[in-house]
N, C-alpha and C. Protein backbone atom coordinates (compact mmCIF):
# COMPACT_ATOMS: atom_id res chain seq x y z
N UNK A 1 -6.60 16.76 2.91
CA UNK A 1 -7.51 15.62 2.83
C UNK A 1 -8.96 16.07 2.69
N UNK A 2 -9.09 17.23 3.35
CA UNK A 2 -10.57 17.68 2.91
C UNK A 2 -10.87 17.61 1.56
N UNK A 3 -10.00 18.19 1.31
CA UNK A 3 -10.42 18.26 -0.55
C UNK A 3 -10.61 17.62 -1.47
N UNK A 4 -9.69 16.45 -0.64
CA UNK A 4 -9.57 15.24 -1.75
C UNK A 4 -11.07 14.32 -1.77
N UNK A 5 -11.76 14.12 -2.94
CA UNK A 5 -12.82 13.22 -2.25
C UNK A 5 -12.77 12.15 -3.91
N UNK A 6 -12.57 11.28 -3.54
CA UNK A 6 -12.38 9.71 -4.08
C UNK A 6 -12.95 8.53 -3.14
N UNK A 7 -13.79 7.54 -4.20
CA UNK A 7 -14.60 6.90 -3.35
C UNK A 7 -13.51 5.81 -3.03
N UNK A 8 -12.43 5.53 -2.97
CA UNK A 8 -11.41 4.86 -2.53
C UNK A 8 -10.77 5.40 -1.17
N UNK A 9 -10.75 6.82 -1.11
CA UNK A 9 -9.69 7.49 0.22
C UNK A 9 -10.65 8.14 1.22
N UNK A 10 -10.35 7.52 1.99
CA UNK A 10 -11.17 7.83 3.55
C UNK A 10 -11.39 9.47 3.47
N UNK A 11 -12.81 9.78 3.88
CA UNK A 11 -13.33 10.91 3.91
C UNK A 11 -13.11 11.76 5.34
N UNK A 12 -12.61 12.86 4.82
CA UNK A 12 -12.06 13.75 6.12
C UNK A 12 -13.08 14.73 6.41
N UNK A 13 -13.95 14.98 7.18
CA UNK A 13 -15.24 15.53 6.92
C UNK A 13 -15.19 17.08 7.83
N UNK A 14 -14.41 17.12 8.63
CA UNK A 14 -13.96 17.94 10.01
C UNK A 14 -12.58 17.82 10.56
N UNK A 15 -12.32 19.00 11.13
CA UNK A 15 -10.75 19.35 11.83
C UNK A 15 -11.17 20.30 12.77
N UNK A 16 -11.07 19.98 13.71
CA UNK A 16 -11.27 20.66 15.25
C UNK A 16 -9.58 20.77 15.99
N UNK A 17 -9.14 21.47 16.40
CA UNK A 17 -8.18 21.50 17.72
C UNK A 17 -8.48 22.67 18.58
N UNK A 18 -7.79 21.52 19.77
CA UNK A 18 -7.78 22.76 20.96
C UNK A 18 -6.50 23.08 21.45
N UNK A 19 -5.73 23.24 22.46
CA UNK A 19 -4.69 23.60 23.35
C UNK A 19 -3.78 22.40 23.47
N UNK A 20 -4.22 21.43 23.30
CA UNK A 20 -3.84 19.71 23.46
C UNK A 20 -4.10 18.69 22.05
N UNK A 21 -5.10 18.64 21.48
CA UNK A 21 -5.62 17.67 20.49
C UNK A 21 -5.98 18.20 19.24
N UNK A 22 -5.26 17.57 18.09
CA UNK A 22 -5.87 17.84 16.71
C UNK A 22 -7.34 16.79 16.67
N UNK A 23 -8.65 16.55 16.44
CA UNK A 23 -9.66 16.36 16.26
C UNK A 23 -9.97 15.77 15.10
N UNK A 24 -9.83 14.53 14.58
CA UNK A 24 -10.38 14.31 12.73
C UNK A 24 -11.80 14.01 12.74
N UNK A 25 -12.97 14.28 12.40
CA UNK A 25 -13.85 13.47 12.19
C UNK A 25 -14.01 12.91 10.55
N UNK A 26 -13.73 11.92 10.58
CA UNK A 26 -13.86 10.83 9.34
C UNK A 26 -15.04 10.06 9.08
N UNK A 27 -14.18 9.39 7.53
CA UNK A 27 -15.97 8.60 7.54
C UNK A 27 -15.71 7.25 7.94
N UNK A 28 -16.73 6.48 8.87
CA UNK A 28 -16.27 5.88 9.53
C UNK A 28 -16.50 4.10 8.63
N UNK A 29 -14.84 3.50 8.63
CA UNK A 29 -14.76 2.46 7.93
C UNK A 29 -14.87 1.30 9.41
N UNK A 30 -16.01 0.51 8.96
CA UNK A 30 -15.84 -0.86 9.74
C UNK A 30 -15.50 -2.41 9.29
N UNK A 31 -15.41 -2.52 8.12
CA UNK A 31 -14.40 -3.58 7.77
C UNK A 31 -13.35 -4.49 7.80
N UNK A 32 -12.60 -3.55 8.56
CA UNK A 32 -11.53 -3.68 8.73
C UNK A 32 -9.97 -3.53 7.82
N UNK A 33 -9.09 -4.02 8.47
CA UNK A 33 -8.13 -3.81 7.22
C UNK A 33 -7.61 -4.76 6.68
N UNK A 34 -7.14 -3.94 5.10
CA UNK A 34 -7.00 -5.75 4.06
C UNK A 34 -5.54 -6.42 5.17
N UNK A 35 -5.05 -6.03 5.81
CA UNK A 35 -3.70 -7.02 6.31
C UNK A 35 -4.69 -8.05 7.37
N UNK A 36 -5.80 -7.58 7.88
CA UNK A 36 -6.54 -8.66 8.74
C UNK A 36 -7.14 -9.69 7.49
N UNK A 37 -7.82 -9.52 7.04
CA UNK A 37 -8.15 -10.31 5.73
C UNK A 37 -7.39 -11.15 5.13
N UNK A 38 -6.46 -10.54 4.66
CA UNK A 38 -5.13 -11.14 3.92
C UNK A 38 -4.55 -12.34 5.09
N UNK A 39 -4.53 -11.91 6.35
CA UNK A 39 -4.12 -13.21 7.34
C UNK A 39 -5.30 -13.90 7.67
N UNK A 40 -6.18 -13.88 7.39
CA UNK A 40 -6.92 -15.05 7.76
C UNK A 40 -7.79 -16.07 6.39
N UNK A 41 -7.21 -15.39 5.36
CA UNK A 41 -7.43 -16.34 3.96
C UNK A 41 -6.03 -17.33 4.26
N UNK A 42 -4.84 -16.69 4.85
CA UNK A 42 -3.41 -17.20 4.69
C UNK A 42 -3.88 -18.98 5.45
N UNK A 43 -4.56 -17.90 7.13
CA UNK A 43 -4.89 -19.07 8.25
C UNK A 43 -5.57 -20.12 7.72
N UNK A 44 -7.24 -19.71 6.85
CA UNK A 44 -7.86 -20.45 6.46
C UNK A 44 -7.46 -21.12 5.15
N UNK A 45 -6.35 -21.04 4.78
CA UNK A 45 -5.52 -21.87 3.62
C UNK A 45 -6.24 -21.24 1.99
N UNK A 46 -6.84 -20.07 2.34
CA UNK A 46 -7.65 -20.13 0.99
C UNK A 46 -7.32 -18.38 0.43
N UNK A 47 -5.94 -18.58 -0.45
CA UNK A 47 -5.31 -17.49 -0.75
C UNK A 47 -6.44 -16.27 -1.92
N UNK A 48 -6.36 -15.27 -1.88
CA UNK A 48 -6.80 -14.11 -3.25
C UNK A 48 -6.45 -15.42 -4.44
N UNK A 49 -7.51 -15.10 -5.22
CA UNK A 49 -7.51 -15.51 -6.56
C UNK A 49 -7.26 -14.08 -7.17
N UNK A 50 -6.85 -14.61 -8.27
CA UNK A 50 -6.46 -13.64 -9.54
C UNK A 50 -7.83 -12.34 -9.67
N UNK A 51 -8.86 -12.93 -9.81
CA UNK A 51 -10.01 -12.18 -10.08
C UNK A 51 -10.31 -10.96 -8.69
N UNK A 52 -9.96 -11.64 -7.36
CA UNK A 52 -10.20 -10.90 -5.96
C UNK A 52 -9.18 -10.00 -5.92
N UNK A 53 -8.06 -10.28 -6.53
CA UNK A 53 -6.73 -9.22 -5.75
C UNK A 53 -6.76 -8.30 -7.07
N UNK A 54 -7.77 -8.44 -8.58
CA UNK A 54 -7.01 -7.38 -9.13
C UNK A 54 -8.32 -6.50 -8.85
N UNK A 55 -9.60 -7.09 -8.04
CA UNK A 55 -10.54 -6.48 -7.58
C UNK A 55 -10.00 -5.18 -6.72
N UNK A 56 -9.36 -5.46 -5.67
CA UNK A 56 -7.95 -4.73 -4.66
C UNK A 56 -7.83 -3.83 -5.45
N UNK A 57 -6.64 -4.44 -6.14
CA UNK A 57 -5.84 -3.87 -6.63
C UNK A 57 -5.85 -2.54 -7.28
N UNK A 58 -7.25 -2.71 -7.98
CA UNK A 58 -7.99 -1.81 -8.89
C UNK A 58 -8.38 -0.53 -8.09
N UNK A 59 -8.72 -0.89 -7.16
CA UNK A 59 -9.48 0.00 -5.98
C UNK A 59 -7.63 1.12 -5.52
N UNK A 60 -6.85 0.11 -5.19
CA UNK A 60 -5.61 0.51 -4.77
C UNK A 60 -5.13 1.61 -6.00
N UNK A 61 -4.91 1.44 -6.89
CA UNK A 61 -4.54 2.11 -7.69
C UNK A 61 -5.35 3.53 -8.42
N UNK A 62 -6.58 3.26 -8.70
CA UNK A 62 -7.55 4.58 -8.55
C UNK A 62 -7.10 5.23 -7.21
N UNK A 63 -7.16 4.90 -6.17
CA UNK A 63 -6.91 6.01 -5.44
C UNK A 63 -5.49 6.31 -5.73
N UNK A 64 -4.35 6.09 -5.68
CA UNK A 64 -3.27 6.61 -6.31
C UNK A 64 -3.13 7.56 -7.08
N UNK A 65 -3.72 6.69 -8.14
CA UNK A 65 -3.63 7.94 -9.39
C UNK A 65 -4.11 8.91 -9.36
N UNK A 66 -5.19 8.82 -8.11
CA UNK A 66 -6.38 10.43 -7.81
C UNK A 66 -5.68 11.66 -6.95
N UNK A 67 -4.93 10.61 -6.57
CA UNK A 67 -3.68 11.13 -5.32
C UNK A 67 -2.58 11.80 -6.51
N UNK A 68 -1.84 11.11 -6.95
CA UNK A 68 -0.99 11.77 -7.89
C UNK A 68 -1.69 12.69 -8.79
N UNK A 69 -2.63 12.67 -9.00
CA UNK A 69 -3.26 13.91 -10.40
C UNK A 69 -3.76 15.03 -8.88
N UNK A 70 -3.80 15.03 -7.88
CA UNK A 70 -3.51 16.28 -6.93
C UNK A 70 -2.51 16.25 -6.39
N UNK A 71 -1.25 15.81 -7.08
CA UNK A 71 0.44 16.09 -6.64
C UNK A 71 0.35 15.67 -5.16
N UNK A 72 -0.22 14.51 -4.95
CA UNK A 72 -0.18 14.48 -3.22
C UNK A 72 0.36 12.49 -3.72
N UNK A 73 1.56 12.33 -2.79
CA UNK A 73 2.17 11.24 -2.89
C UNK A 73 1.75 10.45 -1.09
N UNK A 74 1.34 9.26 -1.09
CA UNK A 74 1.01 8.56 0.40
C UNK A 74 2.11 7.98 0.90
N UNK A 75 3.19 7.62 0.19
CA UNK A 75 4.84 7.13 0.82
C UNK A 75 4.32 6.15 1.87
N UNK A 76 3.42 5.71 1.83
CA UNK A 76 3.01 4.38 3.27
C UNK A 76 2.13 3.69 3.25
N UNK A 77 2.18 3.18 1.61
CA UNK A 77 1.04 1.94 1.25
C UNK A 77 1.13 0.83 2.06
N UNK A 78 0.46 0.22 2.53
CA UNK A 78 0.70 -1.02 3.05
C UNK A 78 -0.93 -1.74 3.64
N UNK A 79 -0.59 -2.82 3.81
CA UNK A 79 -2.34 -3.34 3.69
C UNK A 79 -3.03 -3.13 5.28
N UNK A 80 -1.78 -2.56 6.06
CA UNK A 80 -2.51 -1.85 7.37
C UNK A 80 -3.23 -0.65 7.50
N UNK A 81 -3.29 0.34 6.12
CA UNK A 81 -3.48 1.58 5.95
C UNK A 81 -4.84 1.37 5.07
N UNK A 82 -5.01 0.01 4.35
CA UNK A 82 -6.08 0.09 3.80
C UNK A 82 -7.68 -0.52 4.11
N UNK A 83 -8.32 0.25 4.72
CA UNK A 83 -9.29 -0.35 4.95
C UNK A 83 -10.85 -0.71 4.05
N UNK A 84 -11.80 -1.44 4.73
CA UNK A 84 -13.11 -1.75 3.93
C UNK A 84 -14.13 -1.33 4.97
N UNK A 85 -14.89 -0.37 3.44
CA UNK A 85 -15.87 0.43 4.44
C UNK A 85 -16.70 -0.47 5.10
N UNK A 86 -17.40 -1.61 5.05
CA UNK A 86 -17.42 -2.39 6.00
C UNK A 86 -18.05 -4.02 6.08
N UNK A 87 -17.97 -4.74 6.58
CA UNK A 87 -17.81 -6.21 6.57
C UNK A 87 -18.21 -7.10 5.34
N UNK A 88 -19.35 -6.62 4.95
CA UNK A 88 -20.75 -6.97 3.66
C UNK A 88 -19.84 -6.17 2.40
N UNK A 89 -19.41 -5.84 2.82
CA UNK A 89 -18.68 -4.70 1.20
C UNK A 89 -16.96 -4.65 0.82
N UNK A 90 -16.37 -4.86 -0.43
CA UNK A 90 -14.99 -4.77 -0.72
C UNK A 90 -14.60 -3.55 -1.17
N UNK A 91 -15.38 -2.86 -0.92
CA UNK A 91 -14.97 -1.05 -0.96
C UNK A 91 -14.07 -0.89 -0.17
N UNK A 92 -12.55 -0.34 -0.53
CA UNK A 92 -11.72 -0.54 -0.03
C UNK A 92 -11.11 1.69 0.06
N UNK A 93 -10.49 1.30 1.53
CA UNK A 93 -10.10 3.28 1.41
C UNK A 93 -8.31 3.15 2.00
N UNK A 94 -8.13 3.61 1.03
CA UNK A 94 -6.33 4.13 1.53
C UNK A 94 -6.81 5.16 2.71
N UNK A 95 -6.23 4.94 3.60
CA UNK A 95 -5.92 5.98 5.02
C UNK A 95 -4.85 6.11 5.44
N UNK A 96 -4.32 7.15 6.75
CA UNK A 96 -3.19 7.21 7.22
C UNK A 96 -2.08 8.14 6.11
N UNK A 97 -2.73 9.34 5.63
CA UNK A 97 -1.87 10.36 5.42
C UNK A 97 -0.80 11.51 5.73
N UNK A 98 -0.59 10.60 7.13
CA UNK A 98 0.16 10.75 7.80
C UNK A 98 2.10 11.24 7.72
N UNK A 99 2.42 10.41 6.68
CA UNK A 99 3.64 10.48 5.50
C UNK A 99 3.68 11.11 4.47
N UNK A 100 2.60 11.19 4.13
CA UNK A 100 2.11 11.78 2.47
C UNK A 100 3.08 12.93 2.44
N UNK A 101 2.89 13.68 1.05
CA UNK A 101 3.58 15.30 0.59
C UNK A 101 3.04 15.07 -0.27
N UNK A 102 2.89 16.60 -0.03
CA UNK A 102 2.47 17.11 -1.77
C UNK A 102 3.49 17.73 -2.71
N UNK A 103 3.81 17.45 -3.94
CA UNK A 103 5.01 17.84 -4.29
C UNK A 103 4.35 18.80 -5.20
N UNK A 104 5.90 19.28 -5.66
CA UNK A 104 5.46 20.63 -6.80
C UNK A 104 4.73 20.04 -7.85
N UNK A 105 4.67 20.74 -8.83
CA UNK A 105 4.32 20.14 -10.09
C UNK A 105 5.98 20.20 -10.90
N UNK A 106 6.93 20.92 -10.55
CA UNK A 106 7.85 20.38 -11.60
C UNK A 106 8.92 20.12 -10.90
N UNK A 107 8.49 20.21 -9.66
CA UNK A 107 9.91 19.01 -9.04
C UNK A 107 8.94 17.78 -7.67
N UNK A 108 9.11 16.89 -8.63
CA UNK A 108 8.92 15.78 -7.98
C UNK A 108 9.60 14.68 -7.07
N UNK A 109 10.58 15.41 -7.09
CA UNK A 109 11.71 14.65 -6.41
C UNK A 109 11.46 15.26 -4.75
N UNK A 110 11.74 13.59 -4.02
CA UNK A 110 11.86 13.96 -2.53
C UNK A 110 12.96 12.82 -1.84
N UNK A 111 13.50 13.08 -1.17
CA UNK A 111 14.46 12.60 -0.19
C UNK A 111 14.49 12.04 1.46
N UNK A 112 13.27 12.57 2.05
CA UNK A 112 13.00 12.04 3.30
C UNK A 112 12.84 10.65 3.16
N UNK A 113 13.18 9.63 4.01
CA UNK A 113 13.54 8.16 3.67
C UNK A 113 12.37 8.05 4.74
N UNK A 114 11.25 7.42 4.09
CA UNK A 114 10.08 6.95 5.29
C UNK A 114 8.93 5.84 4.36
N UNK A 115 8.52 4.99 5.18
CA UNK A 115 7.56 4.08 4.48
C UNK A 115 7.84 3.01 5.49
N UNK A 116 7.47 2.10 5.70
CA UNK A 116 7.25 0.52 6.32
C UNK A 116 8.30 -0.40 5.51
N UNK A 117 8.93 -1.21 6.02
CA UNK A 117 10.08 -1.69 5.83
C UNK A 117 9.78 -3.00 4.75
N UNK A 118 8.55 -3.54 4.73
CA UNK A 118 7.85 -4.68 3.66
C UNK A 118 7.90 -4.00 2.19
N UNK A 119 7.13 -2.46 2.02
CA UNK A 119 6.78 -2.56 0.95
C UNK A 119 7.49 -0.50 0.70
N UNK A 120 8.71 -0.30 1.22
CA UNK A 120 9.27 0.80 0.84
C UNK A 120 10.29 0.36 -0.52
N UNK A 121 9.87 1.73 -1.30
CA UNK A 121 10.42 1.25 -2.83
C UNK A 121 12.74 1.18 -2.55
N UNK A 122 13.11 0.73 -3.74
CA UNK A 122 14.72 0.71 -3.79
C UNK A 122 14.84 2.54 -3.74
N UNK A 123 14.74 3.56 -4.58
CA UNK A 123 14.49 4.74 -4.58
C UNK A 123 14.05 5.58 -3.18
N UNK A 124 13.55 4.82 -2.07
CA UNK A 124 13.21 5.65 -0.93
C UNK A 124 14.73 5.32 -0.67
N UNK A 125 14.79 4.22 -0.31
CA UNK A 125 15.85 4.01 0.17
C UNK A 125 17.28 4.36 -0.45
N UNK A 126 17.11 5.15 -1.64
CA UNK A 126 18.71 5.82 -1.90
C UNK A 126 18.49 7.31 -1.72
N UNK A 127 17.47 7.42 -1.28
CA UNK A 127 16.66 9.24 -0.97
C UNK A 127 17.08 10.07 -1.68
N UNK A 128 16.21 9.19 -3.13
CA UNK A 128 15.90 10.00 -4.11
C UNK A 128 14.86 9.44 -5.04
N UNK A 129 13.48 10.30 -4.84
CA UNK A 129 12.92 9.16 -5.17
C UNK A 129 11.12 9.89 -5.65
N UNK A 130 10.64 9.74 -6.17
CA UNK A 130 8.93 10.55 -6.53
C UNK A 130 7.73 9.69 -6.02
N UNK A 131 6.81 10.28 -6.73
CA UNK A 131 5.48 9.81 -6.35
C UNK A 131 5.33 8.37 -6.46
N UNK A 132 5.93 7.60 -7.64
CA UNK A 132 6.16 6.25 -7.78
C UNK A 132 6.44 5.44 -7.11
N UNK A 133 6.87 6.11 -5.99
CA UNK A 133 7.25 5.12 -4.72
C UNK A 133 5.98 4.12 -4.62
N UNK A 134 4.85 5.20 -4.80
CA UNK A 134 3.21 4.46 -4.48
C UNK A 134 3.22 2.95 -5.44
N UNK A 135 3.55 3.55 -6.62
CA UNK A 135 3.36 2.27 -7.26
C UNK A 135 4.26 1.00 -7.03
N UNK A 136 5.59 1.02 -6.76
CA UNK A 136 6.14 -0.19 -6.14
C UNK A 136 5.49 -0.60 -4.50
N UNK A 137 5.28 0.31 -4.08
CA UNK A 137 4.40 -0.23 -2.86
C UNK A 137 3.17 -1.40 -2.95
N UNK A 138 2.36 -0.31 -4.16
CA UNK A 138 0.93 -1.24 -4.72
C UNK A 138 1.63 -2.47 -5.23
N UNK A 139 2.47 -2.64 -5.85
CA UNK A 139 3.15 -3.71 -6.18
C UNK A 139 3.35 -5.04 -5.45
N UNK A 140 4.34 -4.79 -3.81
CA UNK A 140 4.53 -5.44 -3.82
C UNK A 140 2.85 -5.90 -2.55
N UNK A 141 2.33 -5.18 -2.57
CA UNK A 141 0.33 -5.29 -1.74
C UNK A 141 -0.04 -6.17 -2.58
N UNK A 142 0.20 -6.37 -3.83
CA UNK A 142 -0.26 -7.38 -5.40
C UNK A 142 0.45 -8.74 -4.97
N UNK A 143 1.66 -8.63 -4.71
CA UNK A 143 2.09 -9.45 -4.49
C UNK A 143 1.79 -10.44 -3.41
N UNK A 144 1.72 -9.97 -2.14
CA UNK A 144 1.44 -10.51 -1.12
C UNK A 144 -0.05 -11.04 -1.34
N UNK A 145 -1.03 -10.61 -1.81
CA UNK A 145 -2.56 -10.93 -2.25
C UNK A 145 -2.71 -12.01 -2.93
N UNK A 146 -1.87 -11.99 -3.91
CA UNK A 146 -1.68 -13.54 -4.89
C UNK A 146 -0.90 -14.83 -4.33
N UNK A 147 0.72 -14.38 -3.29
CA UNK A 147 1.30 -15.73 -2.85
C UNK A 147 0.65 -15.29 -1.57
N UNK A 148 -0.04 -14.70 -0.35
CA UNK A 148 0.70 -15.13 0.95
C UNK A 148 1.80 -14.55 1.96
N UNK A 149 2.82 -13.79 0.91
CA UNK A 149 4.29 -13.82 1.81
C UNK A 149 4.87 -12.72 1.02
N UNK A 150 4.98 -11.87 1.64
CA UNK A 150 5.78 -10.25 0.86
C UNK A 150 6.88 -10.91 0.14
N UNK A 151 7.27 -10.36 -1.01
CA UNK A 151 8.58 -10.46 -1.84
C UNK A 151 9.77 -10.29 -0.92
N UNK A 152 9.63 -9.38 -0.17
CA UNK A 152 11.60 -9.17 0.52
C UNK A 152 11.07 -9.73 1.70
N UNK A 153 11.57 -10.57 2.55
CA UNK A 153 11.98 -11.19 3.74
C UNK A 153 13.00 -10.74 4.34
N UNK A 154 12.97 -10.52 5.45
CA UNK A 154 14.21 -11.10 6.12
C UNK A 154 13.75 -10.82 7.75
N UNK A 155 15.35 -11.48 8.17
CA UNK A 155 15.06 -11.58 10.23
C UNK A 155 14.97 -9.96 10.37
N UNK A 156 15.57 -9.13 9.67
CA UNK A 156 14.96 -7.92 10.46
C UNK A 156 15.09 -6.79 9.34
N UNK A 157 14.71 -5.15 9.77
CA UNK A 157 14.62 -4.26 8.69
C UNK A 157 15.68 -4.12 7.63
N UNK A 158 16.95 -4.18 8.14
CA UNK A 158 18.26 -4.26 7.40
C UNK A 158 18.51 -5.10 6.63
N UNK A 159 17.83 -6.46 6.63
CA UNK A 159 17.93 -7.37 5.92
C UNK A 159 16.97 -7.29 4.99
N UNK A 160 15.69 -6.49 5.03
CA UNK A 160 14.55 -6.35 4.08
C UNK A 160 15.11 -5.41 3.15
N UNK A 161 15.75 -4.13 3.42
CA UNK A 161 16.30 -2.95 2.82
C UNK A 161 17.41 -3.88 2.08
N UNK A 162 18.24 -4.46 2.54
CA UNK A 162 19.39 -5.15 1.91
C UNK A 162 18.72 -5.65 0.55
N UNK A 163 17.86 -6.58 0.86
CA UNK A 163 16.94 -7.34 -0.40
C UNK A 163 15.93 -6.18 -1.08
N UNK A 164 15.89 -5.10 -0.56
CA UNK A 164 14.68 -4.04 -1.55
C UNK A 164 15.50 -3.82 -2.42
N UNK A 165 16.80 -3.27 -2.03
CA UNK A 165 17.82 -2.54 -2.81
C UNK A 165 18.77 -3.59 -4.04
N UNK A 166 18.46 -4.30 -3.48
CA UNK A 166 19.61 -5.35 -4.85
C UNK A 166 17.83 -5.99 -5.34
N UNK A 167 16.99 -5.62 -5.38
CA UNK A 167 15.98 -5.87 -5.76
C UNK A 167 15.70 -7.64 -5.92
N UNK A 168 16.24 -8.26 -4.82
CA UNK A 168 16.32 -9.81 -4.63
C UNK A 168 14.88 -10.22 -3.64
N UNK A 169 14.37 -11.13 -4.20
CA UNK A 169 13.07 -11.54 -3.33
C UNK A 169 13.06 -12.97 -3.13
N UNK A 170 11.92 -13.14 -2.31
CA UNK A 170 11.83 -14.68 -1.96
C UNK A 170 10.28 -14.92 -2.82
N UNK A 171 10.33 -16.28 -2.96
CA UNK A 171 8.96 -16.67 -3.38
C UNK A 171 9.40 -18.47 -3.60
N UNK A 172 7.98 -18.65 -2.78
CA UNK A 172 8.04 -20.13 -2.53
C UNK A 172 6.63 -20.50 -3.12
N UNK A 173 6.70 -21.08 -4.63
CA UNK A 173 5.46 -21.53 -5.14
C UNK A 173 4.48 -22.47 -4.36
N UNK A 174 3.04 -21.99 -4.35
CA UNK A 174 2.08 -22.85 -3.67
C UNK A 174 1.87 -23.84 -5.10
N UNK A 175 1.77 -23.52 -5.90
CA UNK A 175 1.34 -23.90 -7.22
C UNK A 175 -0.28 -23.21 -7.84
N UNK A 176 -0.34 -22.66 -7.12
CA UNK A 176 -2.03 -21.99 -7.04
C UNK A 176 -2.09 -20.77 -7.67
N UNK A 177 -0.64 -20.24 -7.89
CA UNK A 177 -0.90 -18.71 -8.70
C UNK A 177 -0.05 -18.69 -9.57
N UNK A 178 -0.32 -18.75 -11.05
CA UNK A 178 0.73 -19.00 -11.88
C UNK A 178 0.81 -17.57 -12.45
N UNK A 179 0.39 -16.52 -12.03
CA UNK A 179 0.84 -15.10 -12.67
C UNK A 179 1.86 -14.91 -11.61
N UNK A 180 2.03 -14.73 -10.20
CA UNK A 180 2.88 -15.26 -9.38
C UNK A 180 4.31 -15.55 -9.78
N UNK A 181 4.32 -16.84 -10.40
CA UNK A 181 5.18 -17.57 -11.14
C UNK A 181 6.10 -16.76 -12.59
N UNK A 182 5.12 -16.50 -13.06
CA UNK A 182 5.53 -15.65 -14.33
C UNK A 182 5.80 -14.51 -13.99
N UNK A 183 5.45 -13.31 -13.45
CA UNK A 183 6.33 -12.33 -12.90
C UNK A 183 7.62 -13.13 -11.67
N UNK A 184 7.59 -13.85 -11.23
CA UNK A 184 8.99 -13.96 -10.12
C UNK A 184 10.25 -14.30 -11.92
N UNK A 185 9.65 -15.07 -12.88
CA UNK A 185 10.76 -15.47 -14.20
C UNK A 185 11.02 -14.29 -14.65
N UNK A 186 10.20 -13.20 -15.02
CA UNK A 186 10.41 -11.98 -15.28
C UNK A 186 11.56 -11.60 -14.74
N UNK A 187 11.67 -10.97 -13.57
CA UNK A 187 12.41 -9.86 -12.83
C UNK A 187 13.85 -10.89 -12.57
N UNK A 188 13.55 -12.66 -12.26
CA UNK A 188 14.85 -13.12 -12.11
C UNK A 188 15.79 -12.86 -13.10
């Protein structure tokens, strides 16, 4: 993470340990994170427009791709990991590299089954699977930004994995996002 420096991915500035504690000093984001945001447009009834989430989105994906062109994959997109440097600003930083790997350059393939149960790709879950995982992740972060309500549902993780894997989703039109609409006709 030192190395990496993209004005999207949280800045790792220092690494200290002692006998007990690894030490990060970072750059410090006060914004908060887009999943707090994202619930209180939901609360205040006033969802991402088209123009705000591909604002996101845009931000989401530069760091990706900055990530993949240094063979380093984040396997744990999710809008709890992404924060805004801070309140006045939509500068947005992927954090929590915590999951990440860096893969070879000519084998990209990995098998450890890990990510958050909302937005882990069908491919983690047959553990076999590359850097792309990121991009169905960003995907379904797109998704939730435009309706409201992640694509796979269910009462619990098994039932989300059940629906990642037969690639079956929910979506309940507000009528307010018709790209929304046109990708759910797509994929049905």
């Amino acid at each position: 993470m030192i190395q990496i420096d993209h004005p999207n991915i949280i800045k790792l500035y220092e690494l200290f340990e002692d006998s007990r504690y690894v030490y990060l000093i970072m750059e410090e984001c006060s914004g908060g994170e887009l999943f707090g945001r994202i619930f209180k447009r939901i609360k205040d009834k006033n969802p991402y427009c088209e123009k705000d989430a591909a604002i996101i989105f845009k931000q989401i994906m530069n760091a990706i791709c900055h990530c993949h062109s240094s063979n380093i994959s984040h396997r744990d997109l999710k809008p709890e990991n992404l924060l805004f440097l801070n309140e006045s600003n939509d500068t947005l930083k992927v954090i929590d590299f915590g999951l990440s790997r860096i893969f070879d350059e000519k084998n990209h393939q990995m098998k450890t089954k890990v990510g958050s149960a909302y937005y882990v790709s069908p491919e983690i879950l047959e553990g076999n699977y590359d850097e792309k995982c990121d991009i169905w992740s960003s995907g379904v972060i797109l998704f939730i930004l435009l309706s409201g309500e992640p694509p796979f549902n269910g009462e619990n993780d098994n039932e989300i994995f059940r629906k990642i894997s037969k690639k079956k989703f929910s979506f309940i039109s507000s009528g307010n996002n018709k790209i929304i609409i046109k990708i759910y006709k797509e994929l049905s």
